[in-house]
N, C-alpha and C. Protein backbone atom coordinates (compact mmCIF):
# COMPACT_ATOMS: atom_id res chain seq x y z
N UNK A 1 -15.17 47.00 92.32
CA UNK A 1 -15.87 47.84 91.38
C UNK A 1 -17.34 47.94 91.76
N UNK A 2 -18.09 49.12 91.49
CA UNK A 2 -19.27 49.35 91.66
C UNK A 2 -20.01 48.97 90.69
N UNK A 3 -20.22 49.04 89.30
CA UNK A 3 -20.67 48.99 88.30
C UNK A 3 -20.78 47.39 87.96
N UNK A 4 -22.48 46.99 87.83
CA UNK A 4 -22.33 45.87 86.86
C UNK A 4 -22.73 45.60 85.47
N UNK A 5 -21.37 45.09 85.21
CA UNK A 5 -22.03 44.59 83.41
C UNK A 5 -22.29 43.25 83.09
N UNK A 6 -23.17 42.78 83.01
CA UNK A 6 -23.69 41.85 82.23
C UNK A 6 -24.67 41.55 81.21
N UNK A 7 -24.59 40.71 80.69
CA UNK A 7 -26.15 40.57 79.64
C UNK A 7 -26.93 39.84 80.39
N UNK A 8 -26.24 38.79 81.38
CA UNK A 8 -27.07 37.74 81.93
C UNK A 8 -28.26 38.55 82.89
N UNK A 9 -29.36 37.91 82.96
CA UNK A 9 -30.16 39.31 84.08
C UNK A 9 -29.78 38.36 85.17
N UNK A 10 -29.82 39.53 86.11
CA UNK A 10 -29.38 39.50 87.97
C UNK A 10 -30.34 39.27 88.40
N UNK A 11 -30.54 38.70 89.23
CA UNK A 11 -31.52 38.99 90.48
C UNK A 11 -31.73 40.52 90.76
N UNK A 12 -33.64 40.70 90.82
CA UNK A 12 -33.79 42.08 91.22
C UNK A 12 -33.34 42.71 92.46
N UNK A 13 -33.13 41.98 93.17
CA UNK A 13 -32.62 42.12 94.75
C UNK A 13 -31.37 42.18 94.94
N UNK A 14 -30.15 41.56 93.77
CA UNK A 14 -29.06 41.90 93.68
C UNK A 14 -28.43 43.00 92.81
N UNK A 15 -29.52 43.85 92.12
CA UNK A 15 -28.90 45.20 91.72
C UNK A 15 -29.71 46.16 91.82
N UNK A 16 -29.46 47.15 91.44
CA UNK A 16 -30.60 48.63 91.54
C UNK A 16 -30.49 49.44 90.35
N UNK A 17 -30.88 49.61 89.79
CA UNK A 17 -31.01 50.81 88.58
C UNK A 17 -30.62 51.98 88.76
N UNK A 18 -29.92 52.99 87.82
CA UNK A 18 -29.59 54.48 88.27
C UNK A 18 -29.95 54.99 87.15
N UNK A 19 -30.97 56.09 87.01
CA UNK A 19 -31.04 57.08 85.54
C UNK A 19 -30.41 58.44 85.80
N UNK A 20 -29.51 59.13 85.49
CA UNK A 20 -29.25 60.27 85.75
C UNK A 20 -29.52 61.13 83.94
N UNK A 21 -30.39 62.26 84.38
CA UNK A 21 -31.20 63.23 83.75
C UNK A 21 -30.24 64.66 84.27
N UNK A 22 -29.25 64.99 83.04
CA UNK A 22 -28.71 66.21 83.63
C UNK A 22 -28.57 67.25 82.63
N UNK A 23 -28.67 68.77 82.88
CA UNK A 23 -28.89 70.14 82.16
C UNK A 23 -27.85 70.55 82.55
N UNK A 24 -26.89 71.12 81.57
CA UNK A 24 -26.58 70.71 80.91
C UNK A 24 -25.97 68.84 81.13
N UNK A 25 -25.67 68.32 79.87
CA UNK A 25 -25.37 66.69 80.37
C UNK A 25 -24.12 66.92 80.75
N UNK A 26 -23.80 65.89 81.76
CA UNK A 26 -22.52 65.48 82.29
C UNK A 26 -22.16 64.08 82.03
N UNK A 27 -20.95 64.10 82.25
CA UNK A 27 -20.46 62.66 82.39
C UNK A 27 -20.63 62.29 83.89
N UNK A 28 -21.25 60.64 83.83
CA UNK A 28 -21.23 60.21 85.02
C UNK A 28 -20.20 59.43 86.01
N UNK A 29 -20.18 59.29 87.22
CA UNK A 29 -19.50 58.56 87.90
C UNK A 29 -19.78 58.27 89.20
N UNK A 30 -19.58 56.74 89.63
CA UNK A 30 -19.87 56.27 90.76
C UNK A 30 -18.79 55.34 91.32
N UNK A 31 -18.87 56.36 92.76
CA UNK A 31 -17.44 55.88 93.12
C UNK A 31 -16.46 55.65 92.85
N UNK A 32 -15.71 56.83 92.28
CA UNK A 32 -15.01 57.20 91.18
C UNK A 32 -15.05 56.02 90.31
N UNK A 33 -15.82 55.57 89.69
CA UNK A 33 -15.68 54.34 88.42
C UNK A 33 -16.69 55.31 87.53
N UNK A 34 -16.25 55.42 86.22
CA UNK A 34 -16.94 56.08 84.95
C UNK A 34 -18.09 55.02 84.42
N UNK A 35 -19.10 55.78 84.61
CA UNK A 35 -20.30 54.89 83.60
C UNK A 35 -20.68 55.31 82.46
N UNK A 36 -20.35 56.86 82.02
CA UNK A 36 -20.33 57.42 80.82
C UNK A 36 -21.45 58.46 81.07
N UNK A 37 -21.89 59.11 79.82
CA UNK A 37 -23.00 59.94 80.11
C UNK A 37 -23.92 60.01 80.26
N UNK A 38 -24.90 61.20 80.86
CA UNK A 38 -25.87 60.94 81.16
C UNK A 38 -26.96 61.50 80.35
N UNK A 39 -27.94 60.96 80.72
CA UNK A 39 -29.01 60.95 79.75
C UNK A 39 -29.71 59.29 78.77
N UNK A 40 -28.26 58.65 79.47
CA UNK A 40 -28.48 57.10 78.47
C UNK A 40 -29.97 56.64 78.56
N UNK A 41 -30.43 56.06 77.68
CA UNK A 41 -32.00 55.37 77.28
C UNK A 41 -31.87 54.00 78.25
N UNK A 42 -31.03 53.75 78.17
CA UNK A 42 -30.80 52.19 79.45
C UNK A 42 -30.04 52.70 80.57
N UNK A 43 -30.83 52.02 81.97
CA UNK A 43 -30.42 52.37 83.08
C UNK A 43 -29.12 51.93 83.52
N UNK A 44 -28.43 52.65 84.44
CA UNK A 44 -26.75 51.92 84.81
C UNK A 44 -27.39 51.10 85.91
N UNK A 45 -26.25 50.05 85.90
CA UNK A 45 -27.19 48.71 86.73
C UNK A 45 -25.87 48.49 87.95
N UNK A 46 -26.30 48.63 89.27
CA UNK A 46 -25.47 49.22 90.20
C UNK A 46 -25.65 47.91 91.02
N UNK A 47 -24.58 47.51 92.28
CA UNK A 47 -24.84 47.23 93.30
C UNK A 47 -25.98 47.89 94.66
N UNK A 48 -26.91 47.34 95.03
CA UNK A 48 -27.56 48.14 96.04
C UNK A 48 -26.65 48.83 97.33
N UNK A 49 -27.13 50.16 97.29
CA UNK A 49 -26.39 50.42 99.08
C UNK A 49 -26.15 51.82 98.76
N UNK A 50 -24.99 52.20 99.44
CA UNK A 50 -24.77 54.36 99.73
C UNK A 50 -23.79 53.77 98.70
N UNK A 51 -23.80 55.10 97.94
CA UNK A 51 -23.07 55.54 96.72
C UNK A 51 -22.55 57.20 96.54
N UNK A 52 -21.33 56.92 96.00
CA UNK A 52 -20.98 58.54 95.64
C UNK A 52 -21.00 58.67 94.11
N UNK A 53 -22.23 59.65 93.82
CA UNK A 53 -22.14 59.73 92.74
C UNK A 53 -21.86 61.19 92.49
N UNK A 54 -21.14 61.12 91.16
CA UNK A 54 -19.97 62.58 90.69
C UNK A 54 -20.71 63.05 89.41
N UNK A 55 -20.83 64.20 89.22
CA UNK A 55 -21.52 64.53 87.72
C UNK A 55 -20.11 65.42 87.46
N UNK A 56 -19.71 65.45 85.97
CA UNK A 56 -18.81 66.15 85.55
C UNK A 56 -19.07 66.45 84.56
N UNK A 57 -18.97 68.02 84.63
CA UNK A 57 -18.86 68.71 83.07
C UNK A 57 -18.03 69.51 83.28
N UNK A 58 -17.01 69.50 81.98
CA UNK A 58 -15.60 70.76 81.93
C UNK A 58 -14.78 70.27 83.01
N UNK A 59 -14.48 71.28 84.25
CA UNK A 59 -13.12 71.20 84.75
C UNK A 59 -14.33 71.39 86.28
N UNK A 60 -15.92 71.27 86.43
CA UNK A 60 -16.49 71.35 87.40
C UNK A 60 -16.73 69.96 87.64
N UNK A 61 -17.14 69.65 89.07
CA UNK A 61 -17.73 68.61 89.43
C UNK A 61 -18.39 68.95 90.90
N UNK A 62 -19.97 67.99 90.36
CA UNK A 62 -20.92 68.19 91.52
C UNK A 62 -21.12 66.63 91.88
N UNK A 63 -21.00 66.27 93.39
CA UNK A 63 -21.36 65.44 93.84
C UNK A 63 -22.39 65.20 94.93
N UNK A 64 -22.79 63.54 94.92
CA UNK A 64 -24.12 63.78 95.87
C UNK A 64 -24.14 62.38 96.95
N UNK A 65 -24.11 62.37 97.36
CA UNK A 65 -24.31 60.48 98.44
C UNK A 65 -25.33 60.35 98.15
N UNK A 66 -26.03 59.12 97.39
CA UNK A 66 -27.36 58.32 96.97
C UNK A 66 -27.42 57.19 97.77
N UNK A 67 -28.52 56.45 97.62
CA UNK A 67 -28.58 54.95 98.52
C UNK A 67 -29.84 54.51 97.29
N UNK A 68 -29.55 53.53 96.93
CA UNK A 68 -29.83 52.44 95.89
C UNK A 68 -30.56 51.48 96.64
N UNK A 69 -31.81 51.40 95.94
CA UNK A 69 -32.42 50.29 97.20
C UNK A 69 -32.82 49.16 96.37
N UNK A 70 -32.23 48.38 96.75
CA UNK A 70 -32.11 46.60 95.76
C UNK A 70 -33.68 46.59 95.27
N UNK A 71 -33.47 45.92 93.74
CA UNK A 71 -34.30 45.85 92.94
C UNK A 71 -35.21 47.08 92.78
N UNK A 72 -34.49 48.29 92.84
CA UNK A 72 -35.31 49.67 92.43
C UNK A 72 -34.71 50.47 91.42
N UNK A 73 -35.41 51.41 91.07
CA UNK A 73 -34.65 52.51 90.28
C UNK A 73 -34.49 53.88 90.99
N UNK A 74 -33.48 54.42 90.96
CA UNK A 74 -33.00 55.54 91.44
C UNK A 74 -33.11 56.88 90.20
N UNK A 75 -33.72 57.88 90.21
CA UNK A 75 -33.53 58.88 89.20
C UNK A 75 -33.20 60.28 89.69
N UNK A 76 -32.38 60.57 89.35
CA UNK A 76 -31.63 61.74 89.49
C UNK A 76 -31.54 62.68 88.21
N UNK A 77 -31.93 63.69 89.32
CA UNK A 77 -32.03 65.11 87.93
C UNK A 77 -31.32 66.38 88.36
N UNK A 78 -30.41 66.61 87.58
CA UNK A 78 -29.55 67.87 88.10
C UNK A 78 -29.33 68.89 87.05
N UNK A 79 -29.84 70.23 87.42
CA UNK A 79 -29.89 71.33 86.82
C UNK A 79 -28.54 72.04 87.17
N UNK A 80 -27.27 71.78 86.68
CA UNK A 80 -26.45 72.05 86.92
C UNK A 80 -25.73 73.56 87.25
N UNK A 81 -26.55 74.15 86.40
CA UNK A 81 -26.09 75.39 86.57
C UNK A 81 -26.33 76.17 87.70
N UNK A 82 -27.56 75.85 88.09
CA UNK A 82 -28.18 76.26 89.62
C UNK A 82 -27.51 75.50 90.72
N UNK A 83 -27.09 74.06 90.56
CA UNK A 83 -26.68 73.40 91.41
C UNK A 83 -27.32 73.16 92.23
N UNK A 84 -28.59 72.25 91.88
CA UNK A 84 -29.49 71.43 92.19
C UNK A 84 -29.70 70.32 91.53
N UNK A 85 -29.97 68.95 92.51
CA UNK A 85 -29.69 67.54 92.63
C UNK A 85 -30.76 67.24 93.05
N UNK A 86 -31.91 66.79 92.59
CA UNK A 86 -32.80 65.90 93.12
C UNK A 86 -32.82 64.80 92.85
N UNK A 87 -33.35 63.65 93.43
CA UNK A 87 -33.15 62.35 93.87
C UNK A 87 -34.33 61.56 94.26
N UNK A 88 -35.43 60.90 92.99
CA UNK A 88 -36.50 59.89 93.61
C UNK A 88 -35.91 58.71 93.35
N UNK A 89 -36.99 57.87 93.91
CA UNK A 89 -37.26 56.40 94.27
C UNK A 89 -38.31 55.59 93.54
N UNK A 90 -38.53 54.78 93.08
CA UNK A 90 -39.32 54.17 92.67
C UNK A 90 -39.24 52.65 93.21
């Protein structure tokens, strides 16, 4: 599985943060594993490394290859309708 859940905190170096910011919202997914939707106020807390992440709304789906860089946050913003995916780093 890609996705971690815990309460306990990780080591910053053993996970990476993901915010996905999407117009209209989608449901999210990484590597095909569901993290739910997007827009959440708390970040999804990932393994570092290349990732496939899936945005789904309706019966469409847009996908993108990300890379997660241990102890960072990843933010992604997709204007779906245009079908545009941008992707910073922090």
């Amino acid at each position: 599985r890609t996705a971690v859940r815990s309460t306990a905190p990780a080591a910053p170096s053993r996970t990476a943060r993901l915010r996905v910011l999407s117009v209209p919202w989608s449901y999210v997914e990484v590597n095909g594993t569901p993290l739910g939707p997007s827009g959440q106020a708390q970040a999804f807390i990932l393994k570092p490394g290349r990732h496939t992440l899936s945005l789904h709304r309706g019966n469409r789906v847009w996908s993108k290859t990300i890379e997660l860089a241990p102890g960072g946050e990843t933010i992604v913003e997709a204007q779906l309708e245009k079908g545009v995916i941008h992707v910073t780093q922090r």
